[in-house]
PDB file of N, CA and C in Angstrom:
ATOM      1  N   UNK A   1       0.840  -1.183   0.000  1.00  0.00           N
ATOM      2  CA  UNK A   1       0.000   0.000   0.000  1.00  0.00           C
ATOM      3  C   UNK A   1       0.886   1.248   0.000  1.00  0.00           C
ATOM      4  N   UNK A   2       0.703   2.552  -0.807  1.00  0.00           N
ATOM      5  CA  UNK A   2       1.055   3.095  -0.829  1.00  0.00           C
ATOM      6  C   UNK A   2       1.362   4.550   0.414  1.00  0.00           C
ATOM      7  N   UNK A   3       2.219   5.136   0.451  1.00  0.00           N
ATOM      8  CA  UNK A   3       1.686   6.133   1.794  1.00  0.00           C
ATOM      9  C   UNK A   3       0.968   7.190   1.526  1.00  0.00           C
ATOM     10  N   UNK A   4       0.404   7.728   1.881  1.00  0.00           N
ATOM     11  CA  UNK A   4      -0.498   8.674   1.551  1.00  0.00           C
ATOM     12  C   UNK A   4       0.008  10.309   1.786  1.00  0.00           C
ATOM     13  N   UNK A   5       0.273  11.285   0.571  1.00  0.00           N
ATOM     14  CA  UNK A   5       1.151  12.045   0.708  1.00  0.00           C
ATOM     15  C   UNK A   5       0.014  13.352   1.422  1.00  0.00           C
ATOM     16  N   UNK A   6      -0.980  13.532   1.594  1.00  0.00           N
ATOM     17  CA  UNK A   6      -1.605  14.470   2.455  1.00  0.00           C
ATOM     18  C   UNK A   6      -1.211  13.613   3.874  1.00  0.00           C
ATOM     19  N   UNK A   7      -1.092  12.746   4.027  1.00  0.00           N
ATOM     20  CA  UNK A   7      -1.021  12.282   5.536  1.00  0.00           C
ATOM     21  C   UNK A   7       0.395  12.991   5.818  1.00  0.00           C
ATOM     22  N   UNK A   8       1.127  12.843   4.977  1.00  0.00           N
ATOM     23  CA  UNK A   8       2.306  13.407   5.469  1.00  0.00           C
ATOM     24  C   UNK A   8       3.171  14.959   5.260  1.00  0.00           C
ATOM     25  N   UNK A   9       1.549  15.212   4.923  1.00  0.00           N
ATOM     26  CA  UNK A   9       2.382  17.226   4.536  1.00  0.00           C
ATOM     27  C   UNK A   9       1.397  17.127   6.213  1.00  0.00           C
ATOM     28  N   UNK A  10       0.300  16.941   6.140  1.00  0.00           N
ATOM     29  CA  UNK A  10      -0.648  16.968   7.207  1.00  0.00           C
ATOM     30  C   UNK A  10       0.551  16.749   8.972  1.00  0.00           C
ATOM     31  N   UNK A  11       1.149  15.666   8.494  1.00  0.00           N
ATOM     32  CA  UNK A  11       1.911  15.264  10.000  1.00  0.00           C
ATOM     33  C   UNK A  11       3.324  16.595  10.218  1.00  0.00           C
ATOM     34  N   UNK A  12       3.891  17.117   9.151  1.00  0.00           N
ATOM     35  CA  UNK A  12       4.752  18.239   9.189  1.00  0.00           C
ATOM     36  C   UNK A  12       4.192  19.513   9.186  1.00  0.00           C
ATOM     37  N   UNK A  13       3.017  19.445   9.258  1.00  0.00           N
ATOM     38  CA  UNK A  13       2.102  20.744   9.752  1.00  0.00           C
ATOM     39  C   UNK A  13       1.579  20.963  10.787  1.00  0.00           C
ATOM     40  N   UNK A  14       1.511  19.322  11.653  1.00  0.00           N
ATOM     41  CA  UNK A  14       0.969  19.515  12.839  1.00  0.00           C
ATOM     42  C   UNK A  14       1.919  19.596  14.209  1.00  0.00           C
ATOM     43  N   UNK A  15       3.366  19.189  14.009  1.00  0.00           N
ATOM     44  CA  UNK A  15       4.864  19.651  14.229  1.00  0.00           C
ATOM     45  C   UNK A  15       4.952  20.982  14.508  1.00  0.00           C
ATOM     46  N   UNK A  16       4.500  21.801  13.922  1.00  0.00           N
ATOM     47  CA  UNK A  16       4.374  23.024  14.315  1.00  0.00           C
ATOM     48  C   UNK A  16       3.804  23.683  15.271  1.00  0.00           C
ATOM     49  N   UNK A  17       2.370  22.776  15.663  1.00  0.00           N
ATOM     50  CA  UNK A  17       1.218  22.860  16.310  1.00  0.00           C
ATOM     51  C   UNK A  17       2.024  22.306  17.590  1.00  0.00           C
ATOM     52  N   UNK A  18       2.969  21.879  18.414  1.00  0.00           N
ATOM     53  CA  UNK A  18       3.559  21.535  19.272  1.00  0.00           C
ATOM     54  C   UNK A  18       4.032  22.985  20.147  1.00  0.00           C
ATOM     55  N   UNK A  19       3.711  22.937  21.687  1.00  0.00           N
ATOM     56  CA  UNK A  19       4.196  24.123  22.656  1.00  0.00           C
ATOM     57  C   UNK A  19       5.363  24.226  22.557  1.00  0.00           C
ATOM     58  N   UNK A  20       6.328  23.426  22.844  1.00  0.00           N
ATOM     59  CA  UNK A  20       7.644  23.623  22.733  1.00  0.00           C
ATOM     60  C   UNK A  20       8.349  23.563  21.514  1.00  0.00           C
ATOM     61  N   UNK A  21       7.640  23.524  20.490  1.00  0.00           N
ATOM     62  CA  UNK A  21       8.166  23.876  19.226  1.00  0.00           C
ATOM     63  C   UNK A  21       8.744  24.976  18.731  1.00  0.00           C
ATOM     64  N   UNK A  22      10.295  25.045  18.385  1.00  0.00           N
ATOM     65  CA  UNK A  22      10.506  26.920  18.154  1.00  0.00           C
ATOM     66  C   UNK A  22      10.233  27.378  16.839  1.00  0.00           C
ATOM     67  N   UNK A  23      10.621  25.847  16.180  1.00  0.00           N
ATOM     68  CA  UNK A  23      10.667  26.197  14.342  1.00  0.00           C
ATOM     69  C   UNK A  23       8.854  26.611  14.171  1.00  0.00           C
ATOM     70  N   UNK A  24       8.146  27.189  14.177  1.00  0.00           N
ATOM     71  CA  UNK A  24       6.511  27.509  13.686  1.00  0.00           C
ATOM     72  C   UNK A  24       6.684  27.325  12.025  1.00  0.00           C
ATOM     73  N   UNK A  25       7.475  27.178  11.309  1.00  0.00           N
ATOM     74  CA  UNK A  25       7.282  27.110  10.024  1.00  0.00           C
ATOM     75  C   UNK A  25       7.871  25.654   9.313  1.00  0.00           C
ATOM     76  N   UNK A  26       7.277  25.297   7.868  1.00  0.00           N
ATOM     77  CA  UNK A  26       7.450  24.364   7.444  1.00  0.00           C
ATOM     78  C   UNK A  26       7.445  24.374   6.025  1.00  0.00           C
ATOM     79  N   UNK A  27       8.543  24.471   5.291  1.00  0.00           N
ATOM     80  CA  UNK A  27       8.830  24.411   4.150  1.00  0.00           C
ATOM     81  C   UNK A  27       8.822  23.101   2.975  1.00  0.00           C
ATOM     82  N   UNK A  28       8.301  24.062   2.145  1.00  0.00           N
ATOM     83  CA  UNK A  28       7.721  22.188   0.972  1.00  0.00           C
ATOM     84  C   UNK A  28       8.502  22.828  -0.333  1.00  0.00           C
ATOM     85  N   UNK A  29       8.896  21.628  -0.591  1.00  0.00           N
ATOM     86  CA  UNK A  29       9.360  21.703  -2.259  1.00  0.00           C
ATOM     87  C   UNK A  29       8.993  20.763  -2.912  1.00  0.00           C
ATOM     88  N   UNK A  30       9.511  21.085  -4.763  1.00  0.00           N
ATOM     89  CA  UNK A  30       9.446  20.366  -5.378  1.00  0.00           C
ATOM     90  C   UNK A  30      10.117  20.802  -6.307  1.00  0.00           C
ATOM     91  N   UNK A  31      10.418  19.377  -6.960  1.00  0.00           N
ATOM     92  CA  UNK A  31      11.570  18.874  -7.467  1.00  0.00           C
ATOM     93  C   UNK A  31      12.995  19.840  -6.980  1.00  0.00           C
ATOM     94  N   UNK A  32      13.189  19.861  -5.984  1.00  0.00           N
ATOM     95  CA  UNK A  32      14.269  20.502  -5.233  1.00  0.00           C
ATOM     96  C   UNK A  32      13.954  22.068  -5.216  1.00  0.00           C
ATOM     97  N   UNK A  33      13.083  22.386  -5.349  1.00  0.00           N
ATOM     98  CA  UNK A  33      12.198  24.125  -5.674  1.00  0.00           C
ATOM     99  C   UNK A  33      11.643  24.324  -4.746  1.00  0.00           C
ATOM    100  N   UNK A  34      11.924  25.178  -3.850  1.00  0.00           N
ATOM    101  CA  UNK A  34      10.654  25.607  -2.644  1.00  0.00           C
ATOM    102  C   UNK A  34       9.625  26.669  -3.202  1.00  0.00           C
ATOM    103  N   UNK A  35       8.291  25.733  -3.100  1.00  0.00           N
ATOM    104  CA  UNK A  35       7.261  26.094  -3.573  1.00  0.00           C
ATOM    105  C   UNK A  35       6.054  27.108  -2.816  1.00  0.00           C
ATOM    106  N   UNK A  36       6.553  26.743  -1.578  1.00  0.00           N
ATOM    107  CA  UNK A  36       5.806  27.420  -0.567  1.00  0.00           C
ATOM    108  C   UNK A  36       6.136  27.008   1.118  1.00  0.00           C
ATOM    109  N   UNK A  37       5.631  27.581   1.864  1.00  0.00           N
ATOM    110  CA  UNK A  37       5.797  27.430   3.427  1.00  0.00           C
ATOM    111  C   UNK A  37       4.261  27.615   4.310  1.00  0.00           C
ATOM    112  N   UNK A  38       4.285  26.682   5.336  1.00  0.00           N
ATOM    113  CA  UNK A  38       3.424  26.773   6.398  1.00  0.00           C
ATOM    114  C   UNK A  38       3.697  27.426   7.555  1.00  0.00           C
ATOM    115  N   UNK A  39       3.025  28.270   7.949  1.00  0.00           N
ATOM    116  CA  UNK A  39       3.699  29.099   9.398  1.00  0.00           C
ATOM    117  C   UNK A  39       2.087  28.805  10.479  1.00  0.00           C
ATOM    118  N   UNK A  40       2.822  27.924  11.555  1.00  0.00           N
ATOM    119  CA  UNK A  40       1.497  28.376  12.349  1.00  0.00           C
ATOM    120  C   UNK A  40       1.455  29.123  13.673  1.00  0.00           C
ATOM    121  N   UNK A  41       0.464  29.868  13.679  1.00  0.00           N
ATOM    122  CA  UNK A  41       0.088  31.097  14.664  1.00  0.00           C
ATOM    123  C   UNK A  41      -0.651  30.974  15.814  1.00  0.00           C
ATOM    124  N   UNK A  42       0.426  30.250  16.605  1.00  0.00           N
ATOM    125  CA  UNK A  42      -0.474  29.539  17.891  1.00  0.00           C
ATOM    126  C   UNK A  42      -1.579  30.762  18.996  1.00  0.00           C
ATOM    127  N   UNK A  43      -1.169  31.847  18.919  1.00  0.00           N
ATOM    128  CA  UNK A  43      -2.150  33.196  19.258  1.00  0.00           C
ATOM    129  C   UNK A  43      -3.427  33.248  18.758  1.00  0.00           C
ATOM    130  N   UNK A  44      -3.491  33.021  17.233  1.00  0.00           N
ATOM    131  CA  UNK A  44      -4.201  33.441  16.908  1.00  0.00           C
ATOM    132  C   UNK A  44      -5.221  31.933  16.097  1.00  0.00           C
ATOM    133  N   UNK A  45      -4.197  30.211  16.413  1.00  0.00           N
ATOM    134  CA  UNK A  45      -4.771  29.651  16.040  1.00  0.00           C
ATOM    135  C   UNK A  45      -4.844  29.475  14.211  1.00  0.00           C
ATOM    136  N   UNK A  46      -4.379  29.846  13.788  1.00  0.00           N
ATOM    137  CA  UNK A  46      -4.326  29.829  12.146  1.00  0.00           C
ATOM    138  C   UNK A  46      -2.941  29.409  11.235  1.00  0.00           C
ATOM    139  N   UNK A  47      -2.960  29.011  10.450  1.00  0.00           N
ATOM    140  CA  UNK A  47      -2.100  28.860   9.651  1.00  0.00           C
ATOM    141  C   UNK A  47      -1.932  30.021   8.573  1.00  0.00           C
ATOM    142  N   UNK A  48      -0.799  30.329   8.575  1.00  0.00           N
ATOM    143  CA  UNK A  48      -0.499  30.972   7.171  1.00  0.00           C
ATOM    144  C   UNK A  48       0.412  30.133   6.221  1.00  0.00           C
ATOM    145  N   UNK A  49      -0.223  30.493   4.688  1.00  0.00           N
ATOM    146  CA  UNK A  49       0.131  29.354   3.523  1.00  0.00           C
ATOM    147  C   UNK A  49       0.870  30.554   2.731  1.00  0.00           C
ATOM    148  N   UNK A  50       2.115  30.553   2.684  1.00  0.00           N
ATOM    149  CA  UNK A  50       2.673  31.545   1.232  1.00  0.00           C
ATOM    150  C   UNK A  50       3.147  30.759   0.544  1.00  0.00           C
ATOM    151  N   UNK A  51       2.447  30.930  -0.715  1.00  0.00           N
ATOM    152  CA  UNK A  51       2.639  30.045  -2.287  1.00  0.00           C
ATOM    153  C   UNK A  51       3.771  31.160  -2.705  1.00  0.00           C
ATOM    154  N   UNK A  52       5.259  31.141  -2.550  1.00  0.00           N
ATOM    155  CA  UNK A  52       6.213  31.219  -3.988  1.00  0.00           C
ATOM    156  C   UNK A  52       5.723  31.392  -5.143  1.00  0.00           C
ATOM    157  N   UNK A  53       5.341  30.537  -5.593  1.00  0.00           N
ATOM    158  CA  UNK A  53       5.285  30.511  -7.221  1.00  0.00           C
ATOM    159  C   UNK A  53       4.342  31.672  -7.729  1.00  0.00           C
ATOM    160  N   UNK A  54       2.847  31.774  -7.026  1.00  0.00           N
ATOM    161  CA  UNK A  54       1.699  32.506  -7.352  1.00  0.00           C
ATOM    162  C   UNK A  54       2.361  33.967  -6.470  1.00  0.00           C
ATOM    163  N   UNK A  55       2.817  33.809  -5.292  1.00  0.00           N
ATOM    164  CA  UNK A  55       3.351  35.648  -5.069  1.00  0.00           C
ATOM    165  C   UNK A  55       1.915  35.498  -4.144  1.00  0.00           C
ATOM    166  N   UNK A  56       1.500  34.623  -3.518  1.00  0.00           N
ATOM    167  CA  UNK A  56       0.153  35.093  -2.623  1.00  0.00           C
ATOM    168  C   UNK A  56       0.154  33.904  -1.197  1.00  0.00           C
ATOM    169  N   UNK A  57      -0.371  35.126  -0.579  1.00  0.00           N
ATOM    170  CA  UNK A  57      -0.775  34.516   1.255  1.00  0.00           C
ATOM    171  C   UNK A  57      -1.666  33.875   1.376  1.00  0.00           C
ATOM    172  N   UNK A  58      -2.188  33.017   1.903  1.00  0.00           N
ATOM    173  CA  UNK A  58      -3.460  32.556   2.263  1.00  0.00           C
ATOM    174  C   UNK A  58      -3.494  32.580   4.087  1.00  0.00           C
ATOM    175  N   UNK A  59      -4.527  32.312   4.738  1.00  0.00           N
ATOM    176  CA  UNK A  59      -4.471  32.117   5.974  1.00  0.00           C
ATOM    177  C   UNK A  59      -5.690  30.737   6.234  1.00  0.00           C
ATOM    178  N   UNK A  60      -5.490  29.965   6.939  1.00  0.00           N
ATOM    179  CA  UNK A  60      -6.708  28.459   6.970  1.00  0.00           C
ATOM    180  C   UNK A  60      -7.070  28.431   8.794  1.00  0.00           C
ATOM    181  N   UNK A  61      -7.914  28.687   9.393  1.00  0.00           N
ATOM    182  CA  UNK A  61      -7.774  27.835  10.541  1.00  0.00           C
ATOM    183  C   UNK A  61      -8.195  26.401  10.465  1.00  0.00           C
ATOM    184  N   UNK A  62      -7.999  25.367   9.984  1.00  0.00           N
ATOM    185  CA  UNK A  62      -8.539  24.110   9.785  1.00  0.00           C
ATOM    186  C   UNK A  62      -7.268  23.714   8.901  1.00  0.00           C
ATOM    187  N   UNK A  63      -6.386  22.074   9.364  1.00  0.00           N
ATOM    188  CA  UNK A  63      -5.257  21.821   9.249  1.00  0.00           C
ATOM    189  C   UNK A  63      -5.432  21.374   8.084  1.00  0.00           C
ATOM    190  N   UNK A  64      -7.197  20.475   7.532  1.00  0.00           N
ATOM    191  CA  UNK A  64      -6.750  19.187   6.192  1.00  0.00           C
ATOM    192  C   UNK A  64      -7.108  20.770   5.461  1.00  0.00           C
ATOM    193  N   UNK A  65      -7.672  21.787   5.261  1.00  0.00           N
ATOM    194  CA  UNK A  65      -7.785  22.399   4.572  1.00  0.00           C
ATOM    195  C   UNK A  65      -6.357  22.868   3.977  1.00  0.00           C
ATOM    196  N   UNK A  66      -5.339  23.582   4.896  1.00  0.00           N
ATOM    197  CA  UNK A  66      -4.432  24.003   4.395  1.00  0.00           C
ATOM    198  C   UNK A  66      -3.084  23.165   3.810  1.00  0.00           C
ATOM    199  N   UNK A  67      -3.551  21.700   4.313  1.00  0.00           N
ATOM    200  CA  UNK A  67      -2.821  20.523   3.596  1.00  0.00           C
ATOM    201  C   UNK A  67      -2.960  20.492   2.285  1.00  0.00           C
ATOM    202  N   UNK A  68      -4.547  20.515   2.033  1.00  0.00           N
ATOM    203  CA  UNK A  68      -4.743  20.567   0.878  1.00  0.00           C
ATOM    204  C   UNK A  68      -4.229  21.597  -0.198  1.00  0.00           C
ATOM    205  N   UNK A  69      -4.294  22.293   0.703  1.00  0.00           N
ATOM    206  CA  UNK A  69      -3.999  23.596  -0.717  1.00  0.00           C
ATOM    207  C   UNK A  69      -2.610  23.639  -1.059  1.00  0.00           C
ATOM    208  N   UNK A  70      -1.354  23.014  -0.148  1.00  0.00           N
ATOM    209  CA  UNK A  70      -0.078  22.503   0.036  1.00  0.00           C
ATOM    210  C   UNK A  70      -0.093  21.482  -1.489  1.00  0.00           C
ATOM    211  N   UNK A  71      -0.730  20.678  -0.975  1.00  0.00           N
ATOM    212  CA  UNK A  71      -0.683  19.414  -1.595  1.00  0.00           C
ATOM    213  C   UNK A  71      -0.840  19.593  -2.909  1.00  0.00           C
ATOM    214  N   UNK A  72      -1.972  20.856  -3.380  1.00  0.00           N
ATOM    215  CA  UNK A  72      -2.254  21.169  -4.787  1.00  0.00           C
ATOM    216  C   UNK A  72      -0.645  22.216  -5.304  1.00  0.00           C
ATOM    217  N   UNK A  73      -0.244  22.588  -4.501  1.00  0.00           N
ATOM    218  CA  UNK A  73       0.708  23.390  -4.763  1.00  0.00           C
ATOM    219  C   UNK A  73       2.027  22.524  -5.241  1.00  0.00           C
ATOM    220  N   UNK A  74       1.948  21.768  -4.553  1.00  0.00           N
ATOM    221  CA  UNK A  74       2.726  20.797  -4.821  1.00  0.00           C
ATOM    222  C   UNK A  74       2.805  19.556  -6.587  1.00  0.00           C
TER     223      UNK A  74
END
């Protein structure tokens, strides 16, 4: 069976979501290209998504949501 690649942008997003975590951000590439980053905002509860490629922010409070939009970026 194969692994399931939202399970695993999903598990390096929720790494962040940890108290004693210092790194809050999480960087994705492809094909050796960083395509974008996850930053999460334990204050305020939200994720911020900056897509590289498109030049735009997003913000998600809900984790499979902003996986997803990772995952499409990807």
């Amino acid at each position: 069976m194969a692994n399931s690649k939202l399970k695993e942008i999903i598990s390096r997003i929720e790494k962040t979501m940890v108290d004693d975590e210092p790194n809050r951000t999480r960087h994705f590439a492809h094909l050796g290209e960083e395509v974008c980053a996850v930053t999460y905002q334990p204050e305020e509860n939200l994720f911020k998504l900056e897509d590289f490629k498109n030049q735009q922010t997003y913000q998600f409070d809900d984790i499979d949501l902003v996986a997803i939009e990772v995952y499409e970026i990807l």
